[in-house]
C-alpha atoms as a PDB file:
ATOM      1  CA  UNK A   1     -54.241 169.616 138.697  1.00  0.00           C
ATOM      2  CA  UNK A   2     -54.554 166.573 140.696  1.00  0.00           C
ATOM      3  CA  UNK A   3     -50.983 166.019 140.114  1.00  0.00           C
ATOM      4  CA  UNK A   4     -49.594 169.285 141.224  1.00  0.00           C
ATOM      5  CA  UNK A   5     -52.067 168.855 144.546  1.00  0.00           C
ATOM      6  CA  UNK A   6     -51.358 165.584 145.731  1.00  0.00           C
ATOM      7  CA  UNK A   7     -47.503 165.329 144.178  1.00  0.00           C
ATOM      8  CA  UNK A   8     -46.427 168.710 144.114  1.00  0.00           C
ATOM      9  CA  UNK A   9     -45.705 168.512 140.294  1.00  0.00           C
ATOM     10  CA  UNK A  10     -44.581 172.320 139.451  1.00  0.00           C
ATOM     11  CA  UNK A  11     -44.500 172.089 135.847  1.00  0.00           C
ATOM     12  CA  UNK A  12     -47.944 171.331 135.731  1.00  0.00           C
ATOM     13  CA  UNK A  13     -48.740 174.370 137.878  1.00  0.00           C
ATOM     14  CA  UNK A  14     -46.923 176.629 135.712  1.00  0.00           C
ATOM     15  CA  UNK A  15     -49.419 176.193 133.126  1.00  0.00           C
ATOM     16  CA  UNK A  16     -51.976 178.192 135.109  1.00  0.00           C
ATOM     17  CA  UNK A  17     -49.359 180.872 135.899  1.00  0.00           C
ATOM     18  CA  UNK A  18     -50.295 182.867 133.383  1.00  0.00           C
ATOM     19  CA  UNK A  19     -53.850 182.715 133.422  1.00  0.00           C
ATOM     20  CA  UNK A  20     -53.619 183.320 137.246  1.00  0.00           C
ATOM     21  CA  UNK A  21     -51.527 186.442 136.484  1.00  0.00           C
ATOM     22  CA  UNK A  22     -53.971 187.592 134.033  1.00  0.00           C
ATOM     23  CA  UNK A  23     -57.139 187.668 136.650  1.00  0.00           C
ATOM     24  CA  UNK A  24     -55.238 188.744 139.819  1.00  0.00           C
ATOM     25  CA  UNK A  25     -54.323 191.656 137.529  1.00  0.00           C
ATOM     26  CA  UNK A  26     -57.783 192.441 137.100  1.00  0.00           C
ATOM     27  CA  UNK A  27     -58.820 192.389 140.958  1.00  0.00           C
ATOM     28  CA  UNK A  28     -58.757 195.514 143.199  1.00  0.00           C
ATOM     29  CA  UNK A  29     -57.106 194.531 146.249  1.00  0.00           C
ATOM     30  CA  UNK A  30     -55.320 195.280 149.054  1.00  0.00           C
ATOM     31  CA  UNK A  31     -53.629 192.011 150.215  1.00  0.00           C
ATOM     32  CA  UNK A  32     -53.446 188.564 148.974  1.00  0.00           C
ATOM     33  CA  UNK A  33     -53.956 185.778 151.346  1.00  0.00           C
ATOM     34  CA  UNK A  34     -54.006 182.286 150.409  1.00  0.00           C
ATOM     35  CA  UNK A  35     -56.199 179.704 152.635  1.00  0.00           C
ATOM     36  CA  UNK A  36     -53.545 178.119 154.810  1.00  0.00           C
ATOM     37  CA  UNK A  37     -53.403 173.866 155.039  1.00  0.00           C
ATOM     38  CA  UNK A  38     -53.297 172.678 158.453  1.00  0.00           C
ATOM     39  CA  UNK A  39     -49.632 171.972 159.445  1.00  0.00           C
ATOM     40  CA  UNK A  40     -50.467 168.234 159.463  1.00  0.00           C
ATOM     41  CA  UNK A  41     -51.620 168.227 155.717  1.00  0.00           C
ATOM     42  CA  UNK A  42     -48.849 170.428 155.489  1.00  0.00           C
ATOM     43  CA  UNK A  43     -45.777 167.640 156.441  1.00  0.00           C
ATOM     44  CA  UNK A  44     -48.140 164.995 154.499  1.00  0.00           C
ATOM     45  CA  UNK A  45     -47.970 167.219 151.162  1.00  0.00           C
ATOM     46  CA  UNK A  46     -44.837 168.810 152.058  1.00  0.00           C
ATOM     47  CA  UNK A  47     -45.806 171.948 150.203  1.00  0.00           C
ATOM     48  CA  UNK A  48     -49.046 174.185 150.278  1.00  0.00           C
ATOM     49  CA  UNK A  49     -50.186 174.057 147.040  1.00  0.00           C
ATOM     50  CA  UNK A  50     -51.977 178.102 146.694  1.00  0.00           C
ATOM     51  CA  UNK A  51     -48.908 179.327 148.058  1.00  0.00           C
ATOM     52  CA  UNK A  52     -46.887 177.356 145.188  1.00  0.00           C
ATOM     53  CA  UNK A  53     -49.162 178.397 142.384  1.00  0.00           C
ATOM     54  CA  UNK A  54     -48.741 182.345 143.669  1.00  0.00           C
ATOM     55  CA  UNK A  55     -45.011 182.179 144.013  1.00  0.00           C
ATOM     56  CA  UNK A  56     -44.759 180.291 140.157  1.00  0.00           C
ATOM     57  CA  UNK A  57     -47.104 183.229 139.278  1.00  0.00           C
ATOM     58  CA  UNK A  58     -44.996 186.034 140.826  1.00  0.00           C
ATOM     59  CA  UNK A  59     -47.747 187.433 142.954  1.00  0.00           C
ATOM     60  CA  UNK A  60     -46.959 188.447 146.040  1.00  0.00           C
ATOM     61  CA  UNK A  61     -49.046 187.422 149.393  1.00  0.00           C
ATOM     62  CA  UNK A  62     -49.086 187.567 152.715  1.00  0.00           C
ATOM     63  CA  UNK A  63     -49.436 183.970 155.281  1.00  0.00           C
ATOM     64  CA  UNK A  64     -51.934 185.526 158.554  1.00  0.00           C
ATOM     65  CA  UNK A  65     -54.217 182.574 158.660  1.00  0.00           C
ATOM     66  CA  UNK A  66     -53.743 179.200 160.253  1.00  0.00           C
ATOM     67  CA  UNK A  67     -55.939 176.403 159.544  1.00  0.00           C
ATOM     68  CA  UNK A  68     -56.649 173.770 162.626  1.00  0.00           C
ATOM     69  CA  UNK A  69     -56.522 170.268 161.324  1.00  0.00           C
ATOM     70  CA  UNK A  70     -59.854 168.411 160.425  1.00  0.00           C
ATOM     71  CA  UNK A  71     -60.800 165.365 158.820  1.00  0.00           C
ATOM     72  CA  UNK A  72     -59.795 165.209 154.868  1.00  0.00           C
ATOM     73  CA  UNK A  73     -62.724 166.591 152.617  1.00  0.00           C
ATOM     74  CA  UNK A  74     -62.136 163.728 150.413  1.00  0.00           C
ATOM     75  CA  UNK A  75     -62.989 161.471 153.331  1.00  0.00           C
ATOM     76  CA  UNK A  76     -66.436 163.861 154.248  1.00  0.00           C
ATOM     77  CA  UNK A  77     -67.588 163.579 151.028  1.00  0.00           C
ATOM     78  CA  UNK A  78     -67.024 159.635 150.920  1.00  0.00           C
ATOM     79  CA  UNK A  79     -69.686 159.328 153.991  1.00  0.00           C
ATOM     80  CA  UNK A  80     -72.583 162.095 152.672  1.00  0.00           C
ATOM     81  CA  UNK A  81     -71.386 165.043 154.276  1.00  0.00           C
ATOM     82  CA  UNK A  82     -71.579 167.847 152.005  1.00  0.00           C
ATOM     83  CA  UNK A  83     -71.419 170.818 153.956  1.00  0.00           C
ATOM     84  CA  UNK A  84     -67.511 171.892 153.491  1.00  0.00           C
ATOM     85  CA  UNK A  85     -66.030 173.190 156.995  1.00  0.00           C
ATOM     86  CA  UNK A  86     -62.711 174.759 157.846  1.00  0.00           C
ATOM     87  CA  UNK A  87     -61.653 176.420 161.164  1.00  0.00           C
ATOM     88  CA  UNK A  88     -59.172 179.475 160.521  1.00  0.00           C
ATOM     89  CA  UNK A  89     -57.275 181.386 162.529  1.00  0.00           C
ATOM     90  CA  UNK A  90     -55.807 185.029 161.982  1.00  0.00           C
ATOM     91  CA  UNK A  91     -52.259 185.425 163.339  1.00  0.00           C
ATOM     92  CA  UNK A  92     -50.955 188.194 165.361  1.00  0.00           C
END
């Protein structure tokens, strides 16, 4: 997973495709809406990674939140800080 994350590796991701399939299928819902990366992560990835994994799966969702940028949680969790935070936004 680490590789699809940090590389963007889509044949790796299309190994959960299936599975992910498989368990959205089995949600009631309404909407999906993956949690948005801050635009910075964003050019530093070059890809959102839940968005990737929904479009290999063939689900459809919609993009209404934006994330502000904060520091990485790799980076929090290096210095103690447990408590995970992220500031979203809903767009209108």
């Amino acid at each position: 997973m680490t590789l699809y994350k940090y590389r963007g590796d889509y044949a790796i991701a299309g190994v959960f495709s299936e599975q992910l399939q498989k368990q959205w299928g089995l949600v009631k819902k309404d909407v999906t809406i993956p949690l948005p990366i801050s635009p910075e992560r964003r050019k530093e990835r070059g890809f959102n990674q839940t968005e990737g994994l929904l479009r290999l799966a063939g689900i459809p969702f919609e993009i209404t939140l934006r994330r502000e940028h904060t520091e990485k949680q790799s980076k929090k969790n290096s210095k103690g800080t447990n408590g995970a935070r992220a500031i979203l936004f809903c767009r209108k």
